[in-house]
N, C-alpha and C. Protein backbone atom coordinates (compact mmCIF):
# COMPACT_ATOMS: atom_id res chain seq x y z
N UNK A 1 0.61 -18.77 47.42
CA UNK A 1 0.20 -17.78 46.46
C UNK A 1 -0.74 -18.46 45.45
N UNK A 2 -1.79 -17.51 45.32
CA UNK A 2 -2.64 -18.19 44.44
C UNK A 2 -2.88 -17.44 42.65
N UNK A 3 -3.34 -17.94 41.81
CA UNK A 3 -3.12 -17.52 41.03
C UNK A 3 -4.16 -16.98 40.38
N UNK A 4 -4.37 -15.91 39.42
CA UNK A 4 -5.53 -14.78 39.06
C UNK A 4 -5.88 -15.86 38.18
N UNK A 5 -7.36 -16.05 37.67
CA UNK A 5 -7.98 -16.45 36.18
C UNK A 5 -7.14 -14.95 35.42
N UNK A 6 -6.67 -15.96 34.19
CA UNK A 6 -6.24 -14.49 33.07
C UNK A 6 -6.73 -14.23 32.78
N UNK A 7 -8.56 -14.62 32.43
CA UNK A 7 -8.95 -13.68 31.49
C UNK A 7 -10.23 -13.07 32.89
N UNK A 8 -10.08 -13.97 33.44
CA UNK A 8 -11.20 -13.77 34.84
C UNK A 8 -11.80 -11.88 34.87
N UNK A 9 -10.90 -11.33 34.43
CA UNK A 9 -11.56 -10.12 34.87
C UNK A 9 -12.71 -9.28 33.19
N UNK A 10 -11.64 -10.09 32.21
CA UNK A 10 -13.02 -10.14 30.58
C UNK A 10 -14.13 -10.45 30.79
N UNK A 11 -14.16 -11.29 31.46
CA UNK A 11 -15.25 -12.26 31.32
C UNK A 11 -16.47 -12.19 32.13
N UNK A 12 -17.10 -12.19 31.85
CA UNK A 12 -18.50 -11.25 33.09
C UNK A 12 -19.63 -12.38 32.98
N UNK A 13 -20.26 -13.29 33.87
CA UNK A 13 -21.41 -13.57 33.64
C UNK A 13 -22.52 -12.93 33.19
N UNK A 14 -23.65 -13.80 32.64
CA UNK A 14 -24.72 -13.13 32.40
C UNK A 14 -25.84 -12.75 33.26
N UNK A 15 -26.36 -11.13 32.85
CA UNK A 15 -27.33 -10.95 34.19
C UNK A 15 -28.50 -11.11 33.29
N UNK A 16 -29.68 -11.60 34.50
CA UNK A 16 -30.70 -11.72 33.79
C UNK A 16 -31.91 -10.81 34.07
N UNK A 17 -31.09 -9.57 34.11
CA UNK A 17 -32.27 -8.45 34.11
C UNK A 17 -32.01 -7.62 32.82
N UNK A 18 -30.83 -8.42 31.86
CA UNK A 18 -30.74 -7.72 30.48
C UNK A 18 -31.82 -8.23 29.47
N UNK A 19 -32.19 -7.70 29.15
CA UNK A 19 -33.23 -8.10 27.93
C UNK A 19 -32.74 -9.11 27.20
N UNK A 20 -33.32 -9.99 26.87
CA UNK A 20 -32.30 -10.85 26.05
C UNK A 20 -33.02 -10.77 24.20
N UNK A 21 -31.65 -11.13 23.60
CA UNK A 21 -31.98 -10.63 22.24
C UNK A 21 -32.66 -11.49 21.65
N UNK A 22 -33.84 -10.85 20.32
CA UNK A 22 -34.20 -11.79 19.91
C UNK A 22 -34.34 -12.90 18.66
N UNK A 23 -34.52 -13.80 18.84
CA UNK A 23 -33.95 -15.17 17.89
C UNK A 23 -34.01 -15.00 16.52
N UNK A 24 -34.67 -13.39 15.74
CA UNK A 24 -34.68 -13.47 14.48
C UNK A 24 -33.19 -12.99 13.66
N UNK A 25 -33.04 -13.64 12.69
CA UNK A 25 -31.85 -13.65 12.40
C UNK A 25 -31.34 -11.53 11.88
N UNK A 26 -30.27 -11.51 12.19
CA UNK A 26 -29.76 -10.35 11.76
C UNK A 26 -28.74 -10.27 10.41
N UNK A 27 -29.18 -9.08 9.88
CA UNK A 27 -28.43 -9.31 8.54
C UNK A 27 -27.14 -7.98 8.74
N UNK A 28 -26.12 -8.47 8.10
CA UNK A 28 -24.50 -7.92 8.40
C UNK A 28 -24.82 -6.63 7.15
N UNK A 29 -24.05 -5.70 7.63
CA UNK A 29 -24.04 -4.88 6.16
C UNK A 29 -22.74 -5.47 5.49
N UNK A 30 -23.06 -5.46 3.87
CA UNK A 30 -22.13 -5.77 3.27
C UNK A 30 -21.38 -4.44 2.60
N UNK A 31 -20.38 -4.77 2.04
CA UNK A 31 -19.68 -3.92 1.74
C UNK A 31 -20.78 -2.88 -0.06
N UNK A 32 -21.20 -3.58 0.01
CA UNK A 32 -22.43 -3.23 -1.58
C UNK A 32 -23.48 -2.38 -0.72
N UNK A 33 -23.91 -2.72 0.45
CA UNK A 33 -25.04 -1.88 1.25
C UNK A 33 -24.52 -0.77 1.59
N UNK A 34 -23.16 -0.44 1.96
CA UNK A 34 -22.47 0.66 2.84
C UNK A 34 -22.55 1.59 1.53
N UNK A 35 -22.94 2.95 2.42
CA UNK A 35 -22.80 4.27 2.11
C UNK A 35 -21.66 4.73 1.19
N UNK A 36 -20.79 4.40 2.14
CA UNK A 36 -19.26 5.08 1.70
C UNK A 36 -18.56 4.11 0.76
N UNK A 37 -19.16 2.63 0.39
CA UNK A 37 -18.30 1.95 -0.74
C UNK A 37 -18.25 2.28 -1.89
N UNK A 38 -19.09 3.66 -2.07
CA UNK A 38 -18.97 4.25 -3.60
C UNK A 38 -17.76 5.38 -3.42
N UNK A 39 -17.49 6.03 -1.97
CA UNK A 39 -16.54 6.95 -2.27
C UNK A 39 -15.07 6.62 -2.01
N UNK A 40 -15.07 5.30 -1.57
CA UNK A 40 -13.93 4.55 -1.10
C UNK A 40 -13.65 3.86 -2.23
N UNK A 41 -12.06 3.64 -2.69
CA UNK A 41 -12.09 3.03 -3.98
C UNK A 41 -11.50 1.49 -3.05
N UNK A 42 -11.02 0.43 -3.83
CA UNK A 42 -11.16 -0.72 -3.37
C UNK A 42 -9.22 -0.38 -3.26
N UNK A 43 -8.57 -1.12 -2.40
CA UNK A 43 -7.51 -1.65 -2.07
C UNK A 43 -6.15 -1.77 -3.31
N UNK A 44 -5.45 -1.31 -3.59
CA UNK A 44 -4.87 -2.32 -4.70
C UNK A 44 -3.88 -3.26 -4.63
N UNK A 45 -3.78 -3.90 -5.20
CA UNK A 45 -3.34 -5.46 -5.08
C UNK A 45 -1.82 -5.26 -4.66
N UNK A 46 -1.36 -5.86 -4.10
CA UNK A 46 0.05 -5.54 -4.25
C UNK A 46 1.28 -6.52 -5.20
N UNK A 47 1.93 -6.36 -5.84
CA UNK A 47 2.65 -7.36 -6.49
C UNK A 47 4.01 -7.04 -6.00
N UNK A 48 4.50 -8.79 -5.77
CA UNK A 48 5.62 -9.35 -5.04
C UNK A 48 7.18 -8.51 -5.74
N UNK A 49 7.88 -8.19 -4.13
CA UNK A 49 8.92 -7.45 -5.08
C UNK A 49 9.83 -8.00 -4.78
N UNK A 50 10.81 -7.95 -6.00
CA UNK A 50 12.27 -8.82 -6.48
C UNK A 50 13.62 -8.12 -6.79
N UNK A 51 14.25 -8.41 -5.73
CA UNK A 51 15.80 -7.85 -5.78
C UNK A 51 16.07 -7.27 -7.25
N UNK A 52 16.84 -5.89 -7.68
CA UNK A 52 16.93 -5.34 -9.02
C UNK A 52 18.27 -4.73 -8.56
N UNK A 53 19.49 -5.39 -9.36
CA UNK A 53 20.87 -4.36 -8.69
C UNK A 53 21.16 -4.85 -10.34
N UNK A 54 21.74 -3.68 -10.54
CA UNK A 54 22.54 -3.18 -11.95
C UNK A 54 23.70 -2.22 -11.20
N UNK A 55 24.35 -1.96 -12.49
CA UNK A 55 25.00 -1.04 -12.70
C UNK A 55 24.86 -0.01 -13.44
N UNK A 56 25.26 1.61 -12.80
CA UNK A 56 24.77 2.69 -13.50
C UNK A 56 25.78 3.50 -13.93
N UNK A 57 26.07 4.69 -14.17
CA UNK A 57 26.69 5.83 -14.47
C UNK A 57 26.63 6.49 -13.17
N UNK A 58 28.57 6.91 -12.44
CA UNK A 58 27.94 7.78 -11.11
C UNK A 58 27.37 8.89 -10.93
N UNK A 59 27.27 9.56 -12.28
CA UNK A 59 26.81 10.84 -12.24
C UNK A 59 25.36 10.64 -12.45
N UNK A 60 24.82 9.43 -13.03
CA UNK A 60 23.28 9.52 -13.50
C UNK A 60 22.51 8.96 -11.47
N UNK A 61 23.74 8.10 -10.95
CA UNK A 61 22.89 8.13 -9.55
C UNK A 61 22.89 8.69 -8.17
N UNK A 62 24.09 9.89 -8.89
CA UNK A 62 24.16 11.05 -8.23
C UNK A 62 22.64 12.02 -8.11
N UNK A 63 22.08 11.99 -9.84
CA UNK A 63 21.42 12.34 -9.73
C UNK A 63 19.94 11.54 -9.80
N UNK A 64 20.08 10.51 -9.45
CA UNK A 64 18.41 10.05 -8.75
C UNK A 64 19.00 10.16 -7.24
N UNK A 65 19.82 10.43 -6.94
CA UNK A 65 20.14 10.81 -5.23
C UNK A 65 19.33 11.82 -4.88
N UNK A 66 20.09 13.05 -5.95
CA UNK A 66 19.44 14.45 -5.53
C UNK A 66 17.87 14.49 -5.97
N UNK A 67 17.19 13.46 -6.92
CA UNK A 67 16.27 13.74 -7.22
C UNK A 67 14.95 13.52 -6.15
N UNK A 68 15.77 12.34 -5.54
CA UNK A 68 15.03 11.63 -4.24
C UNK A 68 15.32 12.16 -2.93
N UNK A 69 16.27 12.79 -2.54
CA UNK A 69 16.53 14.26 -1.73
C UNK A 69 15.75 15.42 -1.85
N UNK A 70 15.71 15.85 -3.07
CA UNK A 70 14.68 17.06 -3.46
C UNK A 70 13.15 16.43 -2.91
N UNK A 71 12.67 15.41 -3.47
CA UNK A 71 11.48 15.23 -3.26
C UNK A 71 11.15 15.20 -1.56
N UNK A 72 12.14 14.31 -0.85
CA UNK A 72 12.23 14.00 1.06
C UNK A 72 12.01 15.31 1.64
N UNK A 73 13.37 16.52 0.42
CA UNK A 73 12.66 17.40 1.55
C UNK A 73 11.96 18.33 1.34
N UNK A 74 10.92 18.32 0.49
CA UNK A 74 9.90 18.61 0.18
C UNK A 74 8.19 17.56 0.79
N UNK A 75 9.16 16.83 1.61
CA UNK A 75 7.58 15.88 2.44
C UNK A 75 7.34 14.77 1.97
N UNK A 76 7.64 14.42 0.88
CA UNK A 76 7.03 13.38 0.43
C UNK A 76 8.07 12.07 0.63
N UNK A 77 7.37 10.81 1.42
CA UNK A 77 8.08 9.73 1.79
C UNK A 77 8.33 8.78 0.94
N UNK A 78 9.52 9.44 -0.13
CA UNK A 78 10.22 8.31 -1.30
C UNK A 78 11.04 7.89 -1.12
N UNK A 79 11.21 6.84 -2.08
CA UNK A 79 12.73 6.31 -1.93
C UNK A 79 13.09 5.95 -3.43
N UNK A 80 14.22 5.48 -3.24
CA UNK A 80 14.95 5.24 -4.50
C UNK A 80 13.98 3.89 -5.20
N UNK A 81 13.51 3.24 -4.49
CA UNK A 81 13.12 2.11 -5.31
C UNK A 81 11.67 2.72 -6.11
N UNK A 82 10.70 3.40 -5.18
CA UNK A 82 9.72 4.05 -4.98
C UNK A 82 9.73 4.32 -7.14
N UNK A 83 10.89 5.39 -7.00
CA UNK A 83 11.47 6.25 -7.98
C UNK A 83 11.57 5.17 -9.31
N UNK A 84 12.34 4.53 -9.05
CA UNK A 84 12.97 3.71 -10.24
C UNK A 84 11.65 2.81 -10.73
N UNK A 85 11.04 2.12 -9.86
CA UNK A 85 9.56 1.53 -10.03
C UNK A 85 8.46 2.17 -10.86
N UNK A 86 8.11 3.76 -10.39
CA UNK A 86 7.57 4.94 -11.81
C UNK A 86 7.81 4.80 -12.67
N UNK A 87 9.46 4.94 -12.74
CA UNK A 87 10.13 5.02 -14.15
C UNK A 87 9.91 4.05 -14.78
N UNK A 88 10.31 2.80 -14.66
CA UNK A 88 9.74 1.25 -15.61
C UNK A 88 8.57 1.41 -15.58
N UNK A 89 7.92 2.04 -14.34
CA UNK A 89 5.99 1.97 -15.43
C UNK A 89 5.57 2.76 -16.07
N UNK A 90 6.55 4.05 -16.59
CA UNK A 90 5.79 5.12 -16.79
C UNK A 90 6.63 4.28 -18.60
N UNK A 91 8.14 3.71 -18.42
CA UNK A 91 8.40 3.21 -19.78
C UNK A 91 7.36 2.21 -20.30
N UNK A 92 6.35 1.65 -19.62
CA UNK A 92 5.82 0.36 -19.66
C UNK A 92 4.64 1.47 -20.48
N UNK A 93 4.18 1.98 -19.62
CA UNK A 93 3.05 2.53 -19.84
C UNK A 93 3.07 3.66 -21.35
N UNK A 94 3.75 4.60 -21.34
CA UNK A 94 4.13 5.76 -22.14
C UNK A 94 4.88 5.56 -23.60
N UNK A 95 3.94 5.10 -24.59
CA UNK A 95 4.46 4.90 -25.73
C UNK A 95 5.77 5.90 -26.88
N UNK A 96 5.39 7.19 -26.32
CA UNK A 96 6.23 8.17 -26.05
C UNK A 96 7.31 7.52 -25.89
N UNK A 97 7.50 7.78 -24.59
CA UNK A 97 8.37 7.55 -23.85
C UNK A 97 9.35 6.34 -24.17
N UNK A 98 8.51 5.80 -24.66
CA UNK A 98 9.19 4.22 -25.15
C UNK A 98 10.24 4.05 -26.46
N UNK A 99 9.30 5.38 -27.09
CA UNK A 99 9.72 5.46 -28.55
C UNK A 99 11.19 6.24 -28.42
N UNK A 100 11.03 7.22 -27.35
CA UNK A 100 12.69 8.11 -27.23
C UNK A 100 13.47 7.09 -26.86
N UNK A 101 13.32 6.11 -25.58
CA UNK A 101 14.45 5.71 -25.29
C UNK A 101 14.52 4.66 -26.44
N UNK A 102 14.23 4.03 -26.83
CA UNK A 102 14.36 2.98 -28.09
C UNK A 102 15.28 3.69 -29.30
N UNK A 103 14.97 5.00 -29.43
CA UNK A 103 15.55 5.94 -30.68
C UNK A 103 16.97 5.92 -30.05
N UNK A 104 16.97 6.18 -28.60
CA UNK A 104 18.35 6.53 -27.82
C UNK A 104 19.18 5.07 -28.08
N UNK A 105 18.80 4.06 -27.82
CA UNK A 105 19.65 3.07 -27.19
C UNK A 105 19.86 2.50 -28.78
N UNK A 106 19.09 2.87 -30.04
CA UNK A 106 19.24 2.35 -31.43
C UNK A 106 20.32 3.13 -32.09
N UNK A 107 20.37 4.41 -31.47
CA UNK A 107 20.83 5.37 -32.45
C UNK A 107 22.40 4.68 -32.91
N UNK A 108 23.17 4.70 -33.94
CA UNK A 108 23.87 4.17 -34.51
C UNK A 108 25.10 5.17 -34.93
């Protein structure tokens, strides 16, 4: 038994009734030349994620259960971390927001 070249059947010699190309150099489009790099926004970065386990109230993760249920079955592919990740950025972000829970966790 003899054995096939693996790539033997990729690989095609060259014929020489193809035109052959010529030696002036070709320029690549860059991503600044392309059409569509103005309607395409760029990628965003991703930042590294790190184990987060606390403890909650069962009724408060009862309800990020149902909240993240409501949303699934309504289509949209969330999850609990998805959820909780908003929430610290929307506290990060939302001075508002910052100011209630601060009033909450001060109140005396």
């Amino acid at each position: 038994m003899t054995k096939k070249p693996r790539f033997g059947s990729f690989v095609t010699p060259p014929t020489p009734d193809l035109p052959v190309e010529s030696a002036q150099p070709t320029t690549e489009a860059t991503p600044q030349d392309s059409a569509t790099s103005t309607t395409i926004p760029p990628a965003p970065s991703f930042e590294e994620r790190r184990p987060f386990s606390t403890r909650v109230r069962p009724s408060r993760k009862a309800a990020l259960d149902d909240y993240v249920m409501e949303l699934k079955r309504a289509g949209w592919p969330v999850s609990q971390e998805g959820v909780l990740d908003e929430l610290l950025q929307a506290l990060n972000d939302d001075p508002d927001l910052r100011a209630r829970i601060t009033a909450r966790l001060t109140k005396r």
